[in-house]
Protein backbone atom coordinates (compact mmCIF):
# COMPACT_ATOMS: atom_id res chain seq x y z
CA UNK A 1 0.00 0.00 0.00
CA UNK A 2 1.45 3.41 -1.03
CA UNK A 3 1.60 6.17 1.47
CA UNK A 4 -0.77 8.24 -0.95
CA UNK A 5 -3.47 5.20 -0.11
CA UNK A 6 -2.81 4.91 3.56
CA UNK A 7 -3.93 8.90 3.56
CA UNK A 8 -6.74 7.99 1.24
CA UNK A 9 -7.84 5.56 4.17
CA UNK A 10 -7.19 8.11 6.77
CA UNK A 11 -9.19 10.63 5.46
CA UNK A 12 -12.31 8.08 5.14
CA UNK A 13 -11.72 6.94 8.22
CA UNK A 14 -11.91 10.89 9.81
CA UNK A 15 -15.23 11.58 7.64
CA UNK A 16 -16.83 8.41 7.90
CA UNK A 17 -20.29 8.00 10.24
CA UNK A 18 -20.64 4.40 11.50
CA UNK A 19 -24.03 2.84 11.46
CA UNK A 20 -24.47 0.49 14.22
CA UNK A 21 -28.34 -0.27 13.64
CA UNK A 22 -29.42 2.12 16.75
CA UNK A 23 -32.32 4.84 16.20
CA UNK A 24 -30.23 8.10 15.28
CA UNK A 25 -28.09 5.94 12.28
CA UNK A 26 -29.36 8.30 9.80
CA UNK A 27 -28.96 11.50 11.49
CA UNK A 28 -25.68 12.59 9.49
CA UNK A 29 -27.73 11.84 6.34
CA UNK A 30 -31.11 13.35 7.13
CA UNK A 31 -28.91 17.14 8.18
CA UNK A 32 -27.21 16.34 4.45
CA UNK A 33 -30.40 16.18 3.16
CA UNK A 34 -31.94 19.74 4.98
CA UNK A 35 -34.83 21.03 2.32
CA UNK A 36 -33.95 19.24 -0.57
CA UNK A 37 -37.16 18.04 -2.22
CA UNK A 38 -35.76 15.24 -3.95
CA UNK A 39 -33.85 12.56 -2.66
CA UNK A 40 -32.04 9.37 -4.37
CA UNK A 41 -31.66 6.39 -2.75
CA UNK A 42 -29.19 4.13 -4.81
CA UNK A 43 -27.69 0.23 -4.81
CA UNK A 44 -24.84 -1.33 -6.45
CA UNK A 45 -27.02 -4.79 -7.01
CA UNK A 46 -30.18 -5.39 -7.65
CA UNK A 47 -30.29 -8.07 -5.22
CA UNK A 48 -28.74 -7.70 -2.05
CA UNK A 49 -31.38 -7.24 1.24
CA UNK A 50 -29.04 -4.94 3.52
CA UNK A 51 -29.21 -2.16 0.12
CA UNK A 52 -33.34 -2.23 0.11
CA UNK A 53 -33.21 -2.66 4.74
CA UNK A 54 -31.37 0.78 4.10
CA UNK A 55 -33.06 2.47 1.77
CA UNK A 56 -36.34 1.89 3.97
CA UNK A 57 -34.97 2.79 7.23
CA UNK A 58 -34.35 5.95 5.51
CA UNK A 59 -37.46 6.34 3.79
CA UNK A 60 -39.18 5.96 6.69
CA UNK A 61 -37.28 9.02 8.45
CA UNK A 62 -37.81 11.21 5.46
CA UNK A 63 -41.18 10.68 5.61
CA UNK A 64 -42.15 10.79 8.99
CA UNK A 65 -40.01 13.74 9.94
CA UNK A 66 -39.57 15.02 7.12
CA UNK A 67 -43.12 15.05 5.21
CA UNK A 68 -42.08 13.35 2.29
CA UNK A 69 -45.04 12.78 -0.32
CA UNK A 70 -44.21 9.82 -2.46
CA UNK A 71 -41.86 6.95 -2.76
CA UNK A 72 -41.00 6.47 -6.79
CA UNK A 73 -39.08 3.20 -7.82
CA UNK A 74 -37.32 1.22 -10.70
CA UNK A 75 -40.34 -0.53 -11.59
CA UNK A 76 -42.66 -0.43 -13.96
CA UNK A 77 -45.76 2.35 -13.49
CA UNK A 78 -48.80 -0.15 -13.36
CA UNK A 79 -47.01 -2.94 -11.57
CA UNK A 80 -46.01 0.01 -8.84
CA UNK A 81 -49.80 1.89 -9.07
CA UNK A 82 -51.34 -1.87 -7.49
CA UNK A 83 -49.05 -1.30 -4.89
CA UNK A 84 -49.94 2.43 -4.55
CA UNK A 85 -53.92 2.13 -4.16
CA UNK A 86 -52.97 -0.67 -1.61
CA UNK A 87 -51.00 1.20 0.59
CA UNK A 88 -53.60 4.40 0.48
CA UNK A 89 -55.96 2.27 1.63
CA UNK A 90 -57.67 1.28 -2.06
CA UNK A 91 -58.13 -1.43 -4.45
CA UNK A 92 -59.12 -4.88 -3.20
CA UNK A 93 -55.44 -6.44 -2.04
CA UNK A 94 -55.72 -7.93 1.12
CA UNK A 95 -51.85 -7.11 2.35
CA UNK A 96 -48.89 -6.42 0.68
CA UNK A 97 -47.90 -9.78 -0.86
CA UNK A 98 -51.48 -9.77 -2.53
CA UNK A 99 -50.74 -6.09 -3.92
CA UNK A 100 -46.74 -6.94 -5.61
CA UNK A 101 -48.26 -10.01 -7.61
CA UNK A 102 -48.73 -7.41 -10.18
CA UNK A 103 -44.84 -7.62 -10.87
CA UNK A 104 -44.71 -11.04 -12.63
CA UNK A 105 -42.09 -10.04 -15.74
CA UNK A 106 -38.21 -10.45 -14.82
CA UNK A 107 -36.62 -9.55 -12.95
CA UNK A 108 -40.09 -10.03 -10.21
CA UNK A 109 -37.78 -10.51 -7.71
CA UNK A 110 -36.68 -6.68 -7.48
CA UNK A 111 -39.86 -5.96 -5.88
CA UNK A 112 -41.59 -9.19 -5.19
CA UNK A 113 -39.01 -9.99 -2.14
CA UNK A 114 -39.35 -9.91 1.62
CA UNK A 115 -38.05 -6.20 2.65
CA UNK A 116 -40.16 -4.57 -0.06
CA UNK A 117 -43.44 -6.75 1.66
CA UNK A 118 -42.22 -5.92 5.24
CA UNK A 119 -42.12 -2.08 4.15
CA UNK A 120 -45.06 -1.93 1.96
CA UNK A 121 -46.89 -2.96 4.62
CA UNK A 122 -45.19 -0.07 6.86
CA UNK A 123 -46.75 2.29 4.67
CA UNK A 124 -50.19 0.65 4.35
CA UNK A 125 -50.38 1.18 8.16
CA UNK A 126 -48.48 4.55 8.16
CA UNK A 127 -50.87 5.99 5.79
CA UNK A 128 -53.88 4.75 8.11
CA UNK A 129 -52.76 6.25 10.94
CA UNK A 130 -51.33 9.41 10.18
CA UNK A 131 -54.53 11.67 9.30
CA UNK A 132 -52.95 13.45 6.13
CA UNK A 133 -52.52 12.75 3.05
CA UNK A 134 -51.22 9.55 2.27
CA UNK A 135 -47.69 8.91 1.32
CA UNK A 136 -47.85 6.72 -2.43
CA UNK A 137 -45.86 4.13 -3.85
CA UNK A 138 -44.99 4.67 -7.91
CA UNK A 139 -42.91 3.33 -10.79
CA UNK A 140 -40.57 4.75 -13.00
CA UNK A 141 -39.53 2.52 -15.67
CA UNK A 142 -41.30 2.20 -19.05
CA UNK A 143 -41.00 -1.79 -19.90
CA UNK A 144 -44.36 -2.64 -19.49
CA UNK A 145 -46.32 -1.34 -22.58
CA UNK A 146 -48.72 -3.90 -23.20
CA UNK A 147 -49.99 -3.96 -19.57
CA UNK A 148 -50.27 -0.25 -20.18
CA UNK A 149 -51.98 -0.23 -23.54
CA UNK A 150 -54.71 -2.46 -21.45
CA UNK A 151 -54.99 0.05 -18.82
CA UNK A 152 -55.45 3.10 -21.11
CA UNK A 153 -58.36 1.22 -23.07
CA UNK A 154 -59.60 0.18 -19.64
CA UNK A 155 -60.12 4.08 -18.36
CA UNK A 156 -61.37 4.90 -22.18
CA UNK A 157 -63.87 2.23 -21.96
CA UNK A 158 -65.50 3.97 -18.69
CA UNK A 159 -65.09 7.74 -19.63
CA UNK A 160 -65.37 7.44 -23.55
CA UNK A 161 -66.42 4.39 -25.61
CA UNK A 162 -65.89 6.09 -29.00
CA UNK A 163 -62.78 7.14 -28.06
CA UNK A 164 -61.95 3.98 -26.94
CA UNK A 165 -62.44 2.14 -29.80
CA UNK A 166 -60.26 4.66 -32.08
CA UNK A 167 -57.65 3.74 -29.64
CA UNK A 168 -57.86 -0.03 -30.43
CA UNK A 169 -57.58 0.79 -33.89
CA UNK A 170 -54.32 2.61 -33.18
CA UNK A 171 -52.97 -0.06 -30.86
CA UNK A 172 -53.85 -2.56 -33.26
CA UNK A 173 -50.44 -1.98 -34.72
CA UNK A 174 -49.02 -4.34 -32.12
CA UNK A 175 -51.66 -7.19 -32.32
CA UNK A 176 -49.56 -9.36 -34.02
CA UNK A 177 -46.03 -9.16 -32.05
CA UNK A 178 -47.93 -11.05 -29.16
CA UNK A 179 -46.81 -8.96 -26.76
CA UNK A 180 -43.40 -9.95 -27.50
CA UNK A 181 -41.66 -6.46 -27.24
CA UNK A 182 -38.01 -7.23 -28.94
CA UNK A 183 -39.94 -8.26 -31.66
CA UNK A 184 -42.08 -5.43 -32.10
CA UNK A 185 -38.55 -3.40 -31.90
CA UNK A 186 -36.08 -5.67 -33.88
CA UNK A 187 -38.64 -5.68 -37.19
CA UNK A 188 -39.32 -2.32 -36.45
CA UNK A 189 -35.82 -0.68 -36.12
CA UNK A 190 -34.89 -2.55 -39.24
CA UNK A 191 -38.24 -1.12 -41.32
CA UNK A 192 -39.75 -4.88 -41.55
CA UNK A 193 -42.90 -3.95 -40.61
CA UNK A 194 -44.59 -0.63 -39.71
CA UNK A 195 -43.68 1.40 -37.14
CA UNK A 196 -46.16 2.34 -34.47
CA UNK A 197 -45.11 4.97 -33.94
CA UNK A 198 -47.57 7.52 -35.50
CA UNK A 199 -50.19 6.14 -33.69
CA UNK A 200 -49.05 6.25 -29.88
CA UNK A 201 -48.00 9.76 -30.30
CA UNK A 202 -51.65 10.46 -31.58
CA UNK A 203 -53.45 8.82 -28.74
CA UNK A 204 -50.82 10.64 -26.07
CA UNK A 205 -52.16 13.81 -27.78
CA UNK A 206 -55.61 13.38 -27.65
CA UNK A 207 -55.45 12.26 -24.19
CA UNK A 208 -53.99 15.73 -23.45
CA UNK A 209 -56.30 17.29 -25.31
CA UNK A 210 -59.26 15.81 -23.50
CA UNK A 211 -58.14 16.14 -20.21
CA UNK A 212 -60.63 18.23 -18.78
CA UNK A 213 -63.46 16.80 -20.33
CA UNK A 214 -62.17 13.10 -18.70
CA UNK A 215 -61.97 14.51 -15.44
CA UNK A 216 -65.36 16.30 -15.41
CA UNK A 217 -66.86 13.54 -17.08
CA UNK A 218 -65.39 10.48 -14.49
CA UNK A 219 -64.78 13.06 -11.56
CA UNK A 220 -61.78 11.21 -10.51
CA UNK A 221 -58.49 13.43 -11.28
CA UNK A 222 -55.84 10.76 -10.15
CA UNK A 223 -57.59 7.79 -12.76
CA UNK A 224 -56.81 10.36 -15.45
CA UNK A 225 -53.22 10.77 -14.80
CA UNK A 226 -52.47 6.94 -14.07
CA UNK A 227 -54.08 6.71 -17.48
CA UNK A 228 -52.53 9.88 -18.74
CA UNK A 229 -49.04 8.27 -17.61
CA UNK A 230 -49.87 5.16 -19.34
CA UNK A 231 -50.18 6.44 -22.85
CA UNK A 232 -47.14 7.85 -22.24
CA UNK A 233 -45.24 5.55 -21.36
CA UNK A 234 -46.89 3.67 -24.02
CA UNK A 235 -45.33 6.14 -26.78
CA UNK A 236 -41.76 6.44 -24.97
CA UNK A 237 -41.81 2.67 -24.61
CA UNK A 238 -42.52 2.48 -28.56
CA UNK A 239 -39.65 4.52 -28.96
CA UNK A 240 -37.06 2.81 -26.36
CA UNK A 241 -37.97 0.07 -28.28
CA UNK A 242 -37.56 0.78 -31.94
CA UNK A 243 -34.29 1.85 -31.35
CA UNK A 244 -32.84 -0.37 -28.60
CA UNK A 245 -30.99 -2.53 -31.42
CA UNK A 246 -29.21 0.83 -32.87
CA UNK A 247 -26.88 0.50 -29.79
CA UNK A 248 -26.81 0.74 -25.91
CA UNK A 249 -26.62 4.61 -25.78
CA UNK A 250 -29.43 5.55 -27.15
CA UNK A 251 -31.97 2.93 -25.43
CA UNK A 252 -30.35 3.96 -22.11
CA UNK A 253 -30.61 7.65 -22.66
CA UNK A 254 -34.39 7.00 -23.61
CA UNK A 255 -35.49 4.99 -20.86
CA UNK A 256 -33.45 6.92 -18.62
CA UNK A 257 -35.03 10.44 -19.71
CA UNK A 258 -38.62 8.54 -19.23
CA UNK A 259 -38.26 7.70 -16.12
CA UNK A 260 -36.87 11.64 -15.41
CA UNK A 261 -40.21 13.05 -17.36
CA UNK A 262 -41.91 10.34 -15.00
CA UNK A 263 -40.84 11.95 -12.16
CA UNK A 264 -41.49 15.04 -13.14
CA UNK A 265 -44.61 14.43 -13.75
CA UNK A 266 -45.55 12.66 -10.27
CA UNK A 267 -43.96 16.28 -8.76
CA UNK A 268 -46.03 18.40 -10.41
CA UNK A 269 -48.96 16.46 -9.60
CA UNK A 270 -47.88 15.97 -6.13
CA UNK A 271 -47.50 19.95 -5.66
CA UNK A 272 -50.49 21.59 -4.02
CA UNK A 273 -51.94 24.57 -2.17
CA UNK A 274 -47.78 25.63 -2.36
CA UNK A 275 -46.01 23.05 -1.50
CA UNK A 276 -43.66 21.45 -3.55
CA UNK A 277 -43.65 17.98 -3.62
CA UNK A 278 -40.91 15.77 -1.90
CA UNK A 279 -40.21 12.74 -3.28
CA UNK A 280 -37.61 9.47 -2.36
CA UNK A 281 -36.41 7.64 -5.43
CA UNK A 282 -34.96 3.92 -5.25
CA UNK A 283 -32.99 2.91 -8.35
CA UNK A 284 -29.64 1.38 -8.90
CA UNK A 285 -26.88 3.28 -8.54
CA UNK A 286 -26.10 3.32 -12.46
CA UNK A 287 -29.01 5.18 -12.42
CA UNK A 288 -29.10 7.59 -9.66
CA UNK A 289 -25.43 8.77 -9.67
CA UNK A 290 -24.54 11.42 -11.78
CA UNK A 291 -23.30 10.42 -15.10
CA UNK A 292 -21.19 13.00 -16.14
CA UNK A 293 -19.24 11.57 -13.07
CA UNK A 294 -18.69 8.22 -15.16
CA UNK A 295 -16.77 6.82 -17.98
CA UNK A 296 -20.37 6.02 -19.63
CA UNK A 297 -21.10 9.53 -18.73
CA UNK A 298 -18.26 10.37 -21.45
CA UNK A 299 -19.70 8.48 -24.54
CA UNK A 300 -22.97 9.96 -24.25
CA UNK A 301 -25.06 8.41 -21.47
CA UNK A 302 -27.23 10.19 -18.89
CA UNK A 303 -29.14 9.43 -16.62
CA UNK A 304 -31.76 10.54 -13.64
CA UNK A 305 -29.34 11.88 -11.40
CA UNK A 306 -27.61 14.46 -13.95
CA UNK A 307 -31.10 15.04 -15.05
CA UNK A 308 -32.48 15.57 -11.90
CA UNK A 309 -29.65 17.60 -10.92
CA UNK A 310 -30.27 19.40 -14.25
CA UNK A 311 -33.51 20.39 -13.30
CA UNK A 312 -34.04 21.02 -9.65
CA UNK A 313 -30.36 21.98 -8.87
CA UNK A 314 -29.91 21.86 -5.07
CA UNK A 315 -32.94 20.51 -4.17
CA UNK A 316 -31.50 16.79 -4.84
CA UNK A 317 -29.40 14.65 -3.36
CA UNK A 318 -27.57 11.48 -4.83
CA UNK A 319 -27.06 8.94 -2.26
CA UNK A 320 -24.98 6.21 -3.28
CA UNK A 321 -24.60 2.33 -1.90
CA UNK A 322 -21.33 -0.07 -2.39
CA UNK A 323 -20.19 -3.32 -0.69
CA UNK A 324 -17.03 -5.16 -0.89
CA UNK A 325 -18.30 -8.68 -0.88
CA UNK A 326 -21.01 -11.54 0.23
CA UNK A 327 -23.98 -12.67 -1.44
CA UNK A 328 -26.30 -11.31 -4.16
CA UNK A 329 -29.78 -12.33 -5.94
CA UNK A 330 -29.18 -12.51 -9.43
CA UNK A 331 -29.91 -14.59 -12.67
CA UNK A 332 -27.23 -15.59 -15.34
CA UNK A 333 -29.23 -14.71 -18.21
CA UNK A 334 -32.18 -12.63 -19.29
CA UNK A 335 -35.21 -14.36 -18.10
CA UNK A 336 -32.98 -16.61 -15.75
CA UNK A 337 -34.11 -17.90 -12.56
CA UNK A 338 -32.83 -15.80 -9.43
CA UNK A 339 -30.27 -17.40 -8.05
CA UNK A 340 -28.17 -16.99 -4.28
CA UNK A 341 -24.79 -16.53 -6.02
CA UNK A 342 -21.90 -14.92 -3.88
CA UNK A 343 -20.12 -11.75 -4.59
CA UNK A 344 -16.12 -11.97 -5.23
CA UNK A 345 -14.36 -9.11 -3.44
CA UNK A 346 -14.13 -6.19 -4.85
CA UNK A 347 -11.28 -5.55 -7.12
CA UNK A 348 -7.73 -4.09 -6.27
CA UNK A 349 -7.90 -0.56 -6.79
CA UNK A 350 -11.43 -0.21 -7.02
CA UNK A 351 -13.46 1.78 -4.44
CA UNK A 352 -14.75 -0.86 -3.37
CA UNK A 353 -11.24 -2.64 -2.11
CA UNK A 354 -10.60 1.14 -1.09
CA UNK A 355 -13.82 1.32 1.48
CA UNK A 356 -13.25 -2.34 2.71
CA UNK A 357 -9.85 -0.67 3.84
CA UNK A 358 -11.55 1.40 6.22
CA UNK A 359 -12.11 -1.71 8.55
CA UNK A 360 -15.46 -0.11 9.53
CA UNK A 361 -18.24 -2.74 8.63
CA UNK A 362 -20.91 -0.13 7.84
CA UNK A 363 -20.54 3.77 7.27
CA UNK A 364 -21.78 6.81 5.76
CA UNK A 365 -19.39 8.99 3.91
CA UNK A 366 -20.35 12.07 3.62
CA UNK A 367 -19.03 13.77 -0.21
CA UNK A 368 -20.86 16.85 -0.47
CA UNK A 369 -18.77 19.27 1.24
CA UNK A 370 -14.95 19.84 0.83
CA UNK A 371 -12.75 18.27 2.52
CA UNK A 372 -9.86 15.02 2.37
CA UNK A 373 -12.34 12.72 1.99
CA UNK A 374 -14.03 14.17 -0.91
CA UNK A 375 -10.98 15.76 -2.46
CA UNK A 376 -9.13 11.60 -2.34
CA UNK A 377 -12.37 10.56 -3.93
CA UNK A 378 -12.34 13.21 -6.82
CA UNK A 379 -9.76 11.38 -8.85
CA UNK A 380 -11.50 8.11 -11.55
CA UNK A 381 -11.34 4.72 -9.74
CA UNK A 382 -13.30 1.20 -10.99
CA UNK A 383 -16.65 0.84 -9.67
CA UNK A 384 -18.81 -2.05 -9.38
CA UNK A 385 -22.39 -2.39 -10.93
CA UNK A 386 -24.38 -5.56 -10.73
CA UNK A 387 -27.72 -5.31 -12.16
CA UNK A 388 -30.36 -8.32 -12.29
CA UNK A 389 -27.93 -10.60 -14.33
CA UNK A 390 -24.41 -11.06 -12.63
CA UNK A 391 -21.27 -12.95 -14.29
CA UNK A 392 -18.51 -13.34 -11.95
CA UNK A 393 -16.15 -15.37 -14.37
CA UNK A 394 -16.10 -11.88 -16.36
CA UNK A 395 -16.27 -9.63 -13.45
CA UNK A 396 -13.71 -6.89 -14.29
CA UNK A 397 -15.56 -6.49 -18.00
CA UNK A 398 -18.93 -7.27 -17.18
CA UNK A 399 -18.90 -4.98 -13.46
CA UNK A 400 -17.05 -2.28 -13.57
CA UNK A 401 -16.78 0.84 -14.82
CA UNK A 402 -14.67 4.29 -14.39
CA UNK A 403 -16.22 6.80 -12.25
CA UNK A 404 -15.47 9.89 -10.03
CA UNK A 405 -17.26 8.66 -6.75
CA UNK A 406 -17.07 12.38 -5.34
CA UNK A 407 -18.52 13.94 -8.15
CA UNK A 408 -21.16 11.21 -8.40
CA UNK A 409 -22.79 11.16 -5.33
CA UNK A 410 -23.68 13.56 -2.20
CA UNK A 411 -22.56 10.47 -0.01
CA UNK A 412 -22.30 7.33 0.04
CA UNK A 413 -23.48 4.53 2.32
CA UNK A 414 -21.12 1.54 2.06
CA UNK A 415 -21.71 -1.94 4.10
CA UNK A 416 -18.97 -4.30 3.73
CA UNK A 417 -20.31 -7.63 4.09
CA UNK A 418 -23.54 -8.10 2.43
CA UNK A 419 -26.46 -10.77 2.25
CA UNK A 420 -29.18 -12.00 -0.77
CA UNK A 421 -32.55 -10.47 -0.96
CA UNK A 422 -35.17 -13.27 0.16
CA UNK A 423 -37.27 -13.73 -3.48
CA UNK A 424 -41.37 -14.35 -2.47
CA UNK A 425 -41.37 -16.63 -5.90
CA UNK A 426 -37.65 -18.50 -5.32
CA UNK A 427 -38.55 -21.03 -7.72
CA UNK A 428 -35.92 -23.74 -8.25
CA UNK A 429 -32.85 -21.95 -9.14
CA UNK A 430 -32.74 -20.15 -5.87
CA UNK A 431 -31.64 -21.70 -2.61
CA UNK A 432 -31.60 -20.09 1.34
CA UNK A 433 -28.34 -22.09 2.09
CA UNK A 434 -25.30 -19.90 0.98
CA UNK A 435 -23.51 -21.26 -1.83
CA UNK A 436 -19.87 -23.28 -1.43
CA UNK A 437 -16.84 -21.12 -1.34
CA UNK A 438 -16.07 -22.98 -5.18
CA UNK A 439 -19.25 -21.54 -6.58
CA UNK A 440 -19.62 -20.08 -9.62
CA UNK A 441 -16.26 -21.01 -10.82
CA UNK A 442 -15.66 -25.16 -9.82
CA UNK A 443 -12.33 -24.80 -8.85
């Protein structure tokens, strides 16, 4: 180790608040957060339990001291909304497993898993209790058009028969892709078949147009907009797509600017009588970290935290997660089952290996304001990124990436040793016992 590391260490070491699981964990974190209205919560997997514990533990601060409105999520909008009328008291779920069966498409296990039960249900009874408006639960991402296409001619069917039929004539373009979305793009981005693209943006539009008229007719405000959103994400999902076979960039910077106008969209809506809406995001790091901080961020890619930083400026914070090593959910293919696969350690060099230094099991490191820690954490270091599919025979190409953590993130909240989110559907391919210290490599 070089002396310019052992500083590096040092300096973490200074900054860093531990977290010992008591009551005032968080406190460092809520006084970074002060007014800001918008606050994102990040993970380096998509499938380890301690990330998601977090991430609620602080959600539930923000909202109960600090009157945060909403909770929006990488999921898809009307997997999310089920959960959102159960947890404001609507719809006719019984509890909280009943209201995530709505996420049944891969990766399910992102939402359908034990922590996201125990703290749905935490806000079921939190919104029963506290007298005021009720906190909701929405999603983000855009991958679920055919659900949505049913859900827009559901509300048009109630509010506007006519109307509703012109819109099956427009979404009749995808009849015959089955609902198989690569399809629909792959024979669309290479002119095979007709786009459909025309035709979403036209319905979007005359939604719009007829918003008044909807509400006045049905009365209800909020079935417009989850309707409204739909079509939306309807004609941005056409898009993502059409093009997602013209290269990684320009998918990610569509889905990614969805999920943004998404967001925006819950805000304004959220606003009233004054008050700006506040609003917790959960998304993976990739996401939630600012890009322009990244080697991706170089080639082109953005993502929600630039944009969000774009837009409301210092009313957002990027909170950032990381972990050295221990066990992940995760398939080994699209469409795999989830599997309990362990996480190798992270690389020399990385921040990762950097953090583990520290010897502190769990921390928070503060990165907003100057100081050593944030100025040793300026300089580009690998970073690790496991998503739903995780390949630790190619971890250095398939996991990591170049990034400036300090210019990423407002902090980060890094927990050494970390354990597999509990699936509620394990299936076959996914086992409580921890794998053997040979796994996935047989040697």
């Amino acid at each position: 180790m070089t002396m310019a590391d052992r500083d590096t260490i040092a300096a973490i070491r200074s900054a860093a608040v531990p977290l010992d699981g008591g009551a005032h964990d968080h406190d460092a974190l809520l006084d970074l957060v002060g007014d800001a209205r918008f606050v994102l919560l990040g993970e380096a997997t998509h499938g380890t339990r301690e990330f998601y514990q977090e991430r609620a533990r602080i959600t539930r601060r923000l909202i109960e001291e600090k009157g945060f409105h909403a909770v929006a999520v990488e999921a898809d909008w009307p997997d999310a909304y089920r959960v959102n009328r159960y947890v404001r008291g609507q719809g006719g779920d019984r509890d909280a497993e009943h209201a995530l069966r709505g996420f049944q498409r891969f990766p399910n296990w992102m939402w359908r898993n034990t922590d996201v039960q125990q703290f749905v249900e935490w806000l079921h009874r939190h919104n029963g209790a506290s007298g005021s408006a009720p906190v909701g639960f929405y999603g983000l991402d855009l991958y679920s058009m055919f659900t949505s296409i049913g859900e827009v001619l559901a509300y048009l069917d109630k509010v506007d028969p006519h109307a509703a039929g012109q819109a099956r004539e427009r979404y009749a373009c995808f009849d015959h892709y089955r609902e198989d979305t690569q399809h629909y793009g792959y024979t669309a981005s290479l002119d095979l078949s007709e786009s459909c693209e025309q035709g979403v943006i036209t319905q979007l539009g005359m939604m719009q147009a007829r918003a008044l008229d909807y509400m006045a007719r049905d009365g209800d405000e909020e079935a417009f907009f989850y309707a409204q959103q739909n079509a939306r994400l309807v004609k941005n999902a056409e898009e993502y797509y059409r093009t997602m076979f013209r290269g990684r960039i320009s998918s990610w910077n569509l889905r990614d600017s969805h999920m943004a106008e998404t967001l925006d969209a819950l805000a304004a809506r959220l606003s009233k009588d004054g008050e700006p809406a506040r609003i917790v995001i959960w998304e993976h790091n990739s996401h939630i970290g600012d890009a322009r901080a990244t080697e991706v961020g170089e080639l082109g890619e953005w993502n929600v935290g630039e944009l969000a930083r774009k837009a409301y400026g210092d009313a957002v914070r990027l909170i950032g997660f990381s972990t050295y090593d221990g066990f992940v959910t995760a398939a080994s293919e699209w469409d795999g089952a989830a599997e309990h696969k362990r996480v190798q350690p992270g690389l020399a060099g990385s921040y990762e290996a950097l953090l583990h230094e520290t010897g502190i099991p769990r921390f928070i490191l503060p990165l907003r304001t100057p100081g050593a820690a944030r100025d040793a954490l300026l300089g580009p270091r690998l970073e690790r990124a496991i998503g739903v599919i995780y390949l630790p025979r190619t971890e250095r190409h398939s996991h990591y990436f170049s990034a400036s953590m300090a210019r990423q993130f407002d902090a980060v909240i890094h927990i050494d040793r970390t354990s597999a989110l509990r699936p509620l559907d394990p299936g076959g391919g996914w086992h409580a016992e921890e794998p053997p210290e040979t796994y996935p490599g047989g040697l």
